[in-house]
Protein backbone atom coordinates (compact mmCIF):
# COMPACT_ATOMS: atom_id res chain seq x y z
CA UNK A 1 -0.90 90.95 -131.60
CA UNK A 2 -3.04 87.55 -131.33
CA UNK A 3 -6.73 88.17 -133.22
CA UNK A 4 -8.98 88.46 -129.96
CA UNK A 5 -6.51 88.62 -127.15
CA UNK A 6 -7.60 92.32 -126.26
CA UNK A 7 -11.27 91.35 -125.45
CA UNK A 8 -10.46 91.12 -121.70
CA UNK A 9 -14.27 91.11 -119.84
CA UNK A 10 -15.93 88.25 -117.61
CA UNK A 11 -16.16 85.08 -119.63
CA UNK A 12 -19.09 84.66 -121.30
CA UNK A 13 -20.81 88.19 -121.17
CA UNK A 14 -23.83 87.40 -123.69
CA UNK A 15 -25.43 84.12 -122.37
CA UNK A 16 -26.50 83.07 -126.12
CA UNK A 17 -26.12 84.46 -130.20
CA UNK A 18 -28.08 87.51 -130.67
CA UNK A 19 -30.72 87.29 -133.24
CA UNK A 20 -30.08 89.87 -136.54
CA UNK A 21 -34.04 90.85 -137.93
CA UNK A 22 -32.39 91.77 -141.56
CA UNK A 23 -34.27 91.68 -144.68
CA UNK A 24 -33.30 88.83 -146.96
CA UNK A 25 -31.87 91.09 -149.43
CA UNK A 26 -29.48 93.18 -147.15
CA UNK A 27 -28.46 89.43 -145.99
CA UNK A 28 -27.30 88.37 -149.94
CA UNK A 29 -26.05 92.18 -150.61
CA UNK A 30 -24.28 91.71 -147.50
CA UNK A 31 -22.80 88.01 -148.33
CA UNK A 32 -21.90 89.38 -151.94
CA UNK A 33 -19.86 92.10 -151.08
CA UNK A 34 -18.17 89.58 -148.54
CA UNK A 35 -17.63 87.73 -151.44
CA UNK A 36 -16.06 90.10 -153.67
CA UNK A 37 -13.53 91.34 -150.63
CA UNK A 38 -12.48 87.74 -149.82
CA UNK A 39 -11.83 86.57 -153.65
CA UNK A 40 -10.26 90.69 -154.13
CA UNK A 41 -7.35 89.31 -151.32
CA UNK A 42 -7.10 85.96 -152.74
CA UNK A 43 -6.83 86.33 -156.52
CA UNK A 44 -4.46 89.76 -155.86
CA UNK A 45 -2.23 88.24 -153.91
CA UNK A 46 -2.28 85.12 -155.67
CA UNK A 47 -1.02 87.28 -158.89
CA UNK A 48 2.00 88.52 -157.10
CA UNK A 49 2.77 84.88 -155.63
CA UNK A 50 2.77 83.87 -159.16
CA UNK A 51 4.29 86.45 -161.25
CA UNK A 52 7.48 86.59 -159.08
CA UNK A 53 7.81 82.59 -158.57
CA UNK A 54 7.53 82.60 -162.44
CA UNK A 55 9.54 85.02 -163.93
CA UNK A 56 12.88 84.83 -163.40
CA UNK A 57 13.75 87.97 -164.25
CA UNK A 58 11.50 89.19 -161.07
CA UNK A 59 13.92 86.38 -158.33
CA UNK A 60 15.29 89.45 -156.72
CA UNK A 61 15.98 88.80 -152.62
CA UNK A 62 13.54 91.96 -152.29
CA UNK A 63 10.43 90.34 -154.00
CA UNK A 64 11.22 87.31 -151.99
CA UNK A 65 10.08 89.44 -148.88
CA UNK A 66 7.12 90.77 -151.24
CA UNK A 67 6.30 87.19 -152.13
CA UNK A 68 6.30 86.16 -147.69
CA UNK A 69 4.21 89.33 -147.43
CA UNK A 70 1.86 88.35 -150.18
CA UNK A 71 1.85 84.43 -149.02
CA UNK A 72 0.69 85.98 -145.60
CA UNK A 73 -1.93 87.92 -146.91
CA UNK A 74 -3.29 84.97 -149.50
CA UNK A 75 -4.00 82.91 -146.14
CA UNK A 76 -5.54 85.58 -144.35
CA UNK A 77 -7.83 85.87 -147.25
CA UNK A 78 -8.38 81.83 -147.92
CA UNK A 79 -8.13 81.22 -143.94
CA UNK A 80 -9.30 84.19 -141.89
CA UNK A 81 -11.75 86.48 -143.51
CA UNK A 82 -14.30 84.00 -144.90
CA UNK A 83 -14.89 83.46 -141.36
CA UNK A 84 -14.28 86.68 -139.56
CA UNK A 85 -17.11 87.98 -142.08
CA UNK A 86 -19.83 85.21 -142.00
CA UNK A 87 -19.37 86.16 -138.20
CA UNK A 88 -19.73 89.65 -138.65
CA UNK A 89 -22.46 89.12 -140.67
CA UNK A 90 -24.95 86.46 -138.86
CA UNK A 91 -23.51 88.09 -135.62
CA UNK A 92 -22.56 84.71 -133.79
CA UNK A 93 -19.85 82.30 -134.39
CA UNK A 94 -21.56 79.12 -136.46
CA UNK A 95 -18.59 77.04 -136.52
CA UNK A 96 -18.02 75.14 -133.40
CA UNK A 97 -14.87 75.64 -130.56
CA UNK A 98 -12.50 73.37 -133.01
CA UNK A 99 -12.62 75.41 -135.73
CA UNK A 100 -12.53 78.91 -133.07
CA UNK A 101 -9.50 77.61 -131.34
CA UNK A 102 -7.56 76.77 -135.01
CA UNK A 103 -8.99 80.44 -136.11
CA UNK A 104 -7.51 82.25 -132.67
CA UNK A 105 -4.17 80.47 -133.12
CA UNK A 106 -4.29 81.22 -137.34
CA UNK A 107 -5.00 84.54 -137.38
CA UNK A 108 -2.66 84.95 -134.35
CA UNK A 109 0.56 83.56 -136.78
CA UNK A 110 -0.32 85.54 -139.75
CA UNK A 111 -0.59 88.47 -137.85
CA UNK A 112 2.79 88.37 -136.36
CA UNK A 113 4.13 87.41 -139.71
CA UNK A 114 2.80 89.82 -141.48
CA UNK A 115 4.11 92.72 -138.89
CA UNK A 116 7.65 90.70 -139.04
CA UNK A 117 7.58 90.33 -142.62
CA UNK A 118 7.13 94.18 -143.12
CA UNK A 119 9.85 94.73 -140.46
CA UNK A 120 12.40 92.63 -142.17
CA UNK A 121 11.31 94.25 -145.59
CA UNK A 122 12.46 97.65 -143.81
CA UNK A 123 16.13 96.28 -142.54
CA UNK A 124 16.13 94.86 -146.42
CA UNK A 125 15.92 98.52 -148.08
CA UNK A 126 17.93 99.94 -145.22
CA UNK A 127 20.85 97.79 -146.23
CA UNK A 128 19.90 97.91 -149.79
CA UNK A 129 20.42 101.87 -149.72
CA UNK A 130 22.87 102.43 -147.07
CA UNK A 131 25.08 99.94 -148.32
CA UNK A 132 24.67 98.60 -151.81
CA UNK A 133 27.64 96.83 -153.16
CA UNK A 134 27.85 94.81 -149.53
CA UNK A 135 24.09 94.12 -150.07
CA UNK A 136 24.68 92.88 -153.78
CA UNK A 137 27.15 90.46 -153.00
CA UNK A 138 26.47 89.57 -149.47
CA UNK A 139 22.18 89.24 -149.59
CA UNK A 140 20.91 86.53 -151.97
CA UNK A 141 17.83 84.62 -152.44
CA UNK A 142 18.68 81.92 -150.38
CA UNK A 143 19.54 84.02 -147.33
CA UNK A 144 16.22 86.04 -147.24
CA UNK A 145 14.40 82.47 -148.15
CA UNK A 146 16.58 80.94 -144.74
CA UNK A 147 15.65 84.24 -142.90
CA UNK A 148 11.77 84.72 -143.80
CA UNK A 149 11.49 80.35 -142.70
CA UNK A 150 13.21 81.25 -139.47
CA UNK A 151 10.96 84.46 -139.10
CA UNK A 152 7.75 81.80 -139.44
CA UNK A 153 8.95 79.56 -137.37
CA UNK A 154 9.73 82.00 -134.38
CA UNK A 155 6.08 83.04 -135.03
CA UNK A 156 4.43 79.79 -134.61
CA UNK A 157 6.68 78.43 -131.78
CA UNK A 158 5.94 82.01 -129.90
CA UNK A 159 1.82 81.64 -130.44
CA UNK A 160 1.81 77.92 -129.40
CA UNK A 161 3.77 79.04 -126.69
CA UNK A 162 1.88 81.54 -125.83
CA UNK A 163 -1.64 80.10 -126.26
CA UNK A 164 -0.56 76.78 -124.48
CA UNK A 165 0.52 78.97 -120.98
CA UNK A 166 -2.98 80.88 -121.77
CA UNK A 167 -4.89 77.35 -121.56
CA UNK A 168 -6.41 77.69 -125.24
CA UNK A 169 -5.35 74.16 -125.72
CA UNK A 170 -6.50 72.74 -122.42
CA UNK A 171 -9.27 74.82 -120.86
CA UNK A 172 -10.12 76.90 -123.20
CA UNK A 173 -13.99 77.92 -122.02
CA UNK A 174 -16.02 79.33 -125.14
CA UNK A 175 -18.58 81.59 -124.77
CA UNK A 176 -21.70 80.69 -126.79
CA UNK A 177 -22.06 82.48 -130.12
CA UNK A 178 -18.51 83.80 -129.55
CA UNK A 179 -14.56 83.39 -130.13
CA UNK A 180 -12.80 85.34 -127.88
CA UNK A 181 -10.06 84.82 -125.95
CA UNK A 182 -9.29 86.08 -122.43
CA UNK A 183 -5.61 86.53 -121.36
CA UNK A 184 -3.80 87.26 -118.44
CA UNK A 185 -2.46 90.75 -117.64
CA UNK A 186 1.19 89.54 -117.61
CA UNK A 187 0.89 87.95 -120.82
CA UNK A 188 -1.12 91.04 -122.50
CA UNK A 189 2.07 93.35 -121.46
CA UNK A 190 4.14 90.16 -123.24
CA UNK A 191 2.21 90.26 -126.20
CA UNK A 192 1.83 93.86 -126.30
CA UNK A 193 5.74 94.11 -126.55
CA UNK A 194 6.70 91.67 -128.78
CA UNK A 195 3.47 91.68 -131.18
CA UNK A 196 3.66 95.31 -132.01
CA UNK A 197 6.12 97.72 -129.88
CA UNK A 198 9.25 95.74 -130.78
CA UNK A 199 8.19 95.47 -134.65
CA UNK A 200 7.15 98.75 -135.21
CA UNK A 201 9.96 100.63 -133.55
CA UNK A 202 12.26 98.47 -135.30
CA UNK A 203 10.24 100.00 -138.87
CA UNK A 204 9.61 103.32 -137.60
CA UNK A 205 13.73 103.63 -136.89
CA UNK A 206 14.85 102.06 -140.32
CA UNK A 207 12.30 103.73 -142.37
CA UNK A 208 14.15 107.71 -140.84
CA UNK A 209 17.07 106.08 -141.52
CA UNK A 210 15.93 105.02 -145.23
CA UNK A 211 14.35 107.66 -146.26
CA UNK A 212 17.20 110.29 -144.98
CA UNK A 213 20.00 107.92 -147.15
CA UNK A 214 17.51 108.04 -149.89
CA UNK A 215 17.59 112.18 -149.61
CA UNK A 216 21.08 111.90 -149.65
CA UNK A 217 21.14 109.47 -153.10
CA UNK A 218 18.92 112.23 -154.86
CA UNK A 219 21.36 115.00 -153.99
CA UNK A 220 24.38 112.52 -155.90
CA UNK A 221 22.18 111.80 -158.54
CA UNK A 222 21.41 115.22 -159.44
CA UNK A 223 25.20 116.47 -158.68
CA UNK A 224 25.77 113.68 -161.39
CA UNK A 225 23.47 114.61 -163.69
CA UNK A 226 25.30 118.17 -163.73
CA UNK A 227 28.46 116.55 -165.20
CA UNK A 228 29.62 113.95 -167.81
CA UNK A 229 30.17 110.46 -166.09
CA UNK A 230 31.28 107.31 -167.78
CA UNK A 231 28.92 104.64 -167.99
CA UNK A 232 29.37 103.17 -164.88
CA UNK A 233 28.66 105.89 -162.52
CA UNK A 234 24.71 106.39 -165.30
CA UNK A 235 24.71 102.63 -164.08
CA UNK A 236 25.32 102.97 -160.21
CA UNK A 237 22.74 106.37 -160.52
CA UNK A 238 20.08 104.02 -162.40
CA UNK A 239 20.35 101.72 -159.38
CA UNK A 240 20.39 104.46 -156.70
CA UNK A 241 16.78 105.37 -158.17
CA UNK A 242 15.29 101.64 -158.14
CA UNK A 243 16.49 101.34 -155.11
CA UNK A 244 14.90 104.66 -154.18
CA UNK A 245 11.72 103.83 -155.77
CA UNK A 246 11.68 100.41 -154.15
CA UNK A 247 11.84 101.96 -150.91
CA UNK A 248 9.26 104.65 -151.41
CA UNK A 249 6.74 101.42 -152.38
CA UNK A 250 7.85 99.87 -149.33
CA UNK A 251 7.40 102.66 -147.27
CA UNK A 252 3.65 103.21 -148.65
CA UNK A 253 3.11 99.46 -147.72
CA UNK A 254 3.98 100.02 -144.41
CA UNK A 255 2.43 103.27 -144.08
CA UNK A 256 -0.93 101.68 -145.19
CA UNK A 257 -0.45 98.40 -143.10
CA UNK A 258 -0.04 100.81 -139.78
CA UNK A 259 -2.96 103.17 -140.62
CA UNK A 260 -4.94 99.67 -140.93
CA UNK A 261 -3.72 97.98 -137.87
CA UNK A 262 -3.69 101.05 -135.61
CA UNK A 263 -7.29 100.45 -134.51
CA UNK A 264 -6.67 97.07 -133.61
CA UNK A 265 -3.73 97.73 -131.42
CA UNK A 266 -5.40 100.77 -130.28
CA UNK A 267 -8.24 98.21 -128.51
CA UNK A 268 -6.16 96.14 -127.79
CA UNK A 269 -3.98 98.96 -125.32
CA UNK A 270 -8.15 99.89 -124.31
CA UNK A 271 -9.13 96.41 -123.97
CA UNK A 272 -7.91 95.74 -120.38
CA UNK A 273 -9.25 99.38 -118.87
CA UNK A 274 -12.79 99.42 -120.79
CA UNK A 275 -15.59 97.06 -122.29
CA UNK A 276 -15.96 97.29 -125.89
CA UNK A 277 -18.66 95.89 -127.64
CA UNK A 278 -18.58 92.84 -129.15
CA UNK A 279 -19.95 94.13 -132.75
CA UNK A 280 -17.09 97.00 -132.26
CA UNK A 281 -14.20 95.07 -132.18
CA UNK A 282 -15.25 92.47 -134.91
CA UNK A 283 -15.63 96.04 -137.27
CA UNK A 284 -12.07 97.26 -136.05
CA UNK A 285 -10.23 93.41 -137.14
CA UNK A 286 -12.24 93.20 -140.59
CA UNK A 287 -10.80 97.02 -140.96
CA UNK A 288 -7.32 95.91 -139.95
CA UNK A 289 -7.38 92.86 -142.30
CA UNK A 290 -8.75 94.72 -145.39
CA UNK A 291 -4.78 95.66 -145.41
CA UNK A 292 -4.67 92.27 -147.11
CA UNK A 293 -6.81 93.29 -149.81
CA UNK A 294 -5.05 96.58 -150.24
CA UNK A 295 -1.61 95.14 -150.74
CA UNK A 296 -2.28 94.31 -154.54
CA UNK A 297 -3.57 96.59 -155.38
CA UNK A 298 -0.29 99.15 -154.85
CA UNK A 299 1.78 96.98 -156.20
CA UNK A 300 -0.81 98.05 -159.47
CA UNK A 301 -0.12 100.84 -158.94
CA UNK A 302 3.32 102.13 -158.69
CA UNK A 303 5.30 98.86 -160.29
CA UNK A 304 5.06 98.05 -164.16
CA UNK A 305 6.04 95.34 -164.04
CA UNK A 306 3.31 93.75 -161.81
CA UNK A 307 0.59 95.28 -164.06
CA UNK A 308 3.13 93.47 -167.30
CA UNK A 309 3.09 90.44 -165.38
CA UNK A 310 -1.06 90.49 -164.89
CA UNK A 311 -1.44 90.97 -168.61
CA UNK A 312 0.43 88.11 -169.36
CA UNK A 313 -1.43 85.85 -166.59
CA UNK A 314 -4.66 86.64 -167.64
CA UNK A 315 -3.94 86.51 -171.35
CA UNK A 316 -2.45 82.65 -170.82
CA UNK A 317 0.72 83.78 -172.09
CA UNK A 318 2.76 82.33 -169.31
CA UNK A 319 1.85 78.75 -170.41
CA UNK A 320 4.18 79.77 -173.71
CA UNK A 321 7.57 77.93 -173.91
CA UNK A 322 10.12 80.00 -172.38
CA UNK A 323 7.43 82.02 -170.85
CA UNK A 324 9.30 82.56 -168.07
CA UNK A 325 11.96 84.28 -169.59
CA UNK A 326 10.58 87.61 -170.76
CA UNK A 327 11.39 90.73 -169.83
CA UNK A 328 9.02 92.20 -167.32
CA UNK A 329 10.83 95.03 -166.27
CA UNK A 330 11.84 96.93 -169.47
């Protein structure tokens, strides 16, 4: 779903920038915490980008989806939120129709991405669980690297597309002090589809489906633990519960990225039927971005070997010979 496409009203409803009458010092409080969210997204997801590109031990085909997902939300936060929140904040857009019509069509790719990356990331642990040995041998890096490329490129041929037969690139008419973007019915029912129904039913189906084969792989592993097994079978059950674990993660990701985008698509179902204010709907997409920030910060928290891999980046060690080699995960 494209960043203002659900803002559906006459063009040009507020004839000029509203003035904000805030003290000076609720202006820098306000710019300061601004700050702190944008570099929170940035340097989090910049820590994942860089701990799994570096250690070798971490070039699974999973955490190349977890890299796509973290590469998505490191331009949101470099690309998209600086200005999103300096808008929020003075309460006009200050940056001219150029740099509107590149934010409409930038936020509108990472957004799809983002939704697409998490949906692929739920066929990954579906296969992952359901059928392990297959996945092993048949999924490597290089096939989730060819598949997430074609996944951006689908995105960013479908929003030129899609903004080009909306007229953002030819007569595009912005409304002073704002960026928004007025579509046609036909295309909102489009959008609507592919943007968010599609995705999501694709994740809410393969996410049953996970978590009932990960019920399944507890009730072996503890029919297993009842008996004496050779070594191979302690192996396979050792795998069953990363695997396991991996998908609970994953499934807290997504959980997290819906209850933060629901708003959005919520207004965005309510923005051809009703007028919602302008200051409304500019809270509701800093909300749904804040996912962004969030991301990192549960990797923290249920995978050691992010919070190893952190140590070692802010402690230099990674500029060590062979650096790259140590064991993260043990």
């Amino acid at each position: 779903m494209n960043v203002t496409e659900f803002i559906n009203f006459d063009r040009c409803v507020h004839s000029s920038c509203p003035k904000r009458s805030l003290p000076a010092a609720v202006y820098i409080l306000l710019y300061v915490c601004s700050a702190a969210v944008v570099l929170l997204t940035v340097c989090g997801n910049l820590l994942v980008i860089v701990s799994v590109f570096h250690f070798k031990q971490l070039h699974t085909p999973n955490n190349m989806l977890v890299v796509s997902l973290a590469v998505s939300d490191f331009l949101i936060g470099t690309l998209v939120m600086p200005l999103l929140l300096i808008w929020m904040i003075e309460s006009c857009w200050i940056f001219g129709r150029v740099i509107c019509i590149q934010f409409i069509l930038i936020s509108g790719v990472l957004m799809i991405w983002s939704f697409y990356i998490i949906a692929l990331i739920s066929v990954d642990r579906c296969l992952a669980l359901s059928n392990p040995f297959v996945y092993t041998n048949k999924i490597s890096k290089r096939t989730i690297c060819i598949v997430t490329y074609f996944n951006w490129c689908v995105c960013l041929a479908y929003n030129i597309i899609f903004y080009y037969f909306n007229g953002l690139f030819t007569d595009y008419v912005m409304c002073p002090g704002e960026c928004f973007f007025i579509l046609t019915e036909v295309w909102s029912v489009i959008d609507l589809i592919y943007s968010f129904i599609f995705p999501l039913s694709v994740i809410i189906i393969l996410y049953i489906l996970v978590f009932m084969i990960a019920k399944k792989h507890a009730t072996a592993i503890r029919e297993l633990n009842n008996h004496t097994r050779p070594k191979a079978q302690k192996i396979t059950s050792h795998s069953m519960k990363s695997e396991r674990k991996a998908a609970k993660v994953l499934g807290i990701l997504v959980t997290v990225f819906l209850v933060c985008l629901f708003p959005y698509f919520i207004c965005s179902v309510l923005g051809n039927f009703i007028k919602l204010p302008a200051e409304t709907l500019k809270k509701i997409l800093i909300f749904g971005y804040l996912n962004s920030t969030i991301n990192p910060f549960i990797y923290a928290l249920f995978y050691q070997w992010f919070r190893r891999c952190f140590k070692l980046i802010i402690t230099l060690q990674i500029f060590r010979t062979d650096s790259a080699l140590i064991n993260v995960l043990s």
